[in-house]
Every structure is written in structure tokens, then in C-alpha cells.
Protein backbone atom coordinates (compact mmCIF):
# COMPACT_ATOMS: atom_id res chain seq x y z
CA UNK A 1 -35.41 6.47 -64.13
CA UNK A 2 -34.05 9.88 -63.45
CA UNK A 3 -35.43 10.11 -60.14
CA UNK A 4 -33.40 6.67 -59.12
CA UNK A 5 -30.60 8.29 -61.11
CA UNK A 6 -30.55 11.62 -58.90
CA UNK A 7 -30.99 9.63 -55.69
CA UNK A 8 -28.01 7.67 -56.32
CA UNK A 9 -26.01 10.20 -57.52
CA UNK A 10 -26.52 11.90 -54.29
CA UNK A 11 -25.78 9.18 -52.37
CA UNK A 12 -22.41 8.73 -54.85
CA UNK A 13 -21.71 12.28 -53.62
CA UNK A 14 -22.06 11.70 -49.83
CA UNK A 15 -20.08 8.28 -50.41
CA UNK A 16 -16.56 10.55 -51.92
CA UNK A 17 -16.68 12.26 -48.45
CA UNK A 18 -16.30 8.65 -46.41
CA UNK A 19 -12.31 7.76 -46.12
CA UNK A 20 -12.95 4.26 -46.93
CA UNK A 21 -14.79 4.13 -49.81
CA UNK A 22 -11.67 3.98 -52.03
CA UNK A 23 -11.38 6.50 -55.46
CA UNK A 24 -11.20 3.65 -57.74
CA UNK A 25 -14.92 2.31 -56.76
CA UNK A 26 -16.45 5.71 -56.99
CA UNK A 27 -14.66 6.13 -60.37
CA UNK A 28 -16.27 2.45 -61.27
CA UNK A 29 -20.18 3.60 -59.89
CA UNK A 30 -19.78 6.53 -61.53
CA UNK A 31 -18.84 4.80 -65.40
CA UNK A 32 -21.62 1.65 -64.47
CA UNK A 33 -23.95 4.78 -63.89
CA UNK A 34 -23.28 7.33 -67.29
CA UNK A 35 -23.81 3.45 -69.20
CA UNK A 36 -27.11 3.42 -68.07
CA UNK A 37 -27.52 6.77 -69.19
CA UNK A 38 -26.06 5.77 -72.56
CA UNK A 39 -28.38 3.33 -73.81
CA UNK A 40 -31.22 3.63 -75.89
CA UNK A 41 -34.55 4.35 -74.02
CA UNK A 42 -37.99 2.63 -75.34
CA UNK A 43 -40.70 2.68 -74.17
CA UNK A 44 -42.04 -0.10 -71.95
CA UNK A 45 -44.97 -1.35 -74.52
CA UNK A 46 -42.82 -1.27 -77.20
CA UNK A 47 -40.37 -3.59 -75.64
CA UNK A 48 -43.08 -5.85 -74.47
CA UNK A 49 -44.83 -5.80 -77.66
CA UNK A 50 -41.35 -6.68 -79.15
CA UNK A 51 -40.62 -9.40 -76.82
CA UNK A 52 -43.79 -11.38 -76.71
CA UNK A 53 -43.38 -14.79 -79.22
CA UNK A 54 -45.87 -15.32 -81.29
CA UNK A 55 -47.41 -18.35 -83.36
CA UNK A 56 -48.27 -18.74 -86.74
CA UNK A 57 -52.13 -17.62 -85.86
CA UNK A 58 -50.79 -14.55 -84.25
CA UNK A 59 -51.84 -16.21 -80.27
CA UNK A 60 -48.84 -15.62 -77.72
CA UNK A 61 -46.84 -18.34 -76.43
CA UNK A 62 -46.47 -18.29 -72.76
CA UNK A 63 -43.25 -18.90 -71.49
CA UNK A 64 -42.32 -20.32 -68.04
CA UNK A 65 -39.47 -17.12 -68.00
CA UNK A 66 -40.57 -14.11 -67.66
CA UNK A 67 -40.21 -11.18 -69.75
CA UNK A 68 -36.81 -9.26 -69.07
CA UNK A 69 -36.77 -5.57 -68.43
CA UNK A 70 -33.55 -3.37 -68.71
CA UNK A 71 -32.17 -1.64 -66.33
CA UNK A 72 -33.41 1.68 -68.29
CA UNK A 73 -36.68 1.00 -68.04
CA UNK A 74 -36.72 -0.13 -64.48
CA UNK A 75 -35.87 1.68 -61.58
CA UNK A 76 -36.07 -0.81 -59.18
CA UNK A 77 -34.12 -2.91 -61.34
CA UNK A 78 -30.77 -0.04 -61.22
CA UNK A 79 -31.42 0.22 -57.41
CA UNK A 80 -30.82 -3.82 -57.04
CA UNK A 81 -27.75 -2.92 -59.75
CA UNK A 82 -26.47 -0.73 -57.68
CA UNK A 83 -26.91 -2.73 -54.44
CA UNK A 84 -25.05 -5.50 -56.36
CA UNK A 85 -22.04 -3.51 -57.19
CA UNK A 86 -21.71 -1.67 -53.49
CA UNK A 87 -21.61 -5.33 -52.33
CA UNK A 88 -18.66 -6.35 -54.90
CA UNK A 89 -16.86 -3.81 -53.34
């Protein structure tokens, strides 16, 4: 995570120096970014562990879905977040 964090905080930084990349969506990367940084971290077996329903015999049921990672815990996941918002823009 911090290593996707850093790259795209250096790519915010060469972004401020373009002329049309307007104040207000660097201001709006910048808060979607520090939220990321604000939320509670686990680790990835814990959440999986968590997430996994269970019967009454203890057996997992499968699900057709599959299990959600957050954006914490996934750095691929913040570099399609971050795609997404440049694209909003």
C-alpha cells in the first residue's frame, strides 16, 4: 500500500505543475487519498477469515460473489480508484 501511495503522490505532485488540471481536483485526489490512509488496516487473513460464511458444521459456503477486498489492503485496487476518479474529472 505505501508504495502505490508514494507513486501516486508523485504523480499528484507532477499533476499541480500542468495548467489544466484545475486546484479543486488536486484538492479532491488529495482528501480521496489521506481517507485511504485513515482507515483501519487488517491484515488480509484476518479479513478473509472474517468474511468467509460458515454453516452450522463449521464447512464454508461458497458464494457465486467473490470476496471483497478494500482499497487498504489492495494496491491494485487504489490504482483502479484512482484511475476512476482522474476519469470523473
Amino acid at each position: 500500500m505505501a508504495e502505490a501511495e508514494e507513486m501516486y503522490l508523485r504523480a499528484l505532485r507532477g499533476y499541480e505543475k500542468l495548467s489544466w488540471v484545475s486546484p479543486a481536483r488536486i484538492k479532491f485526489v488529495k482528501q480521496s487519498l489521506s481517507s485511504l490512509r485513515e482507515r483501519p488496516s487488517r491484515s488480509h487473513n484476518e479479513q478473509s477469515s472474517e468474511s468467509i460464511p460458515r454453516n452450522g458444521d463449521n464447512y464454508a459456503i461458497l458464494s457465486a460473489t467473490p470476496l471483497n477486498t478494500g482499497v487498504a489492503e489492495s494496491p491494485t485496487a487504489l490504482s483502479k480508484l484512482m484511475r476512476k476518479m482522474w476519469k470523473r474529472w
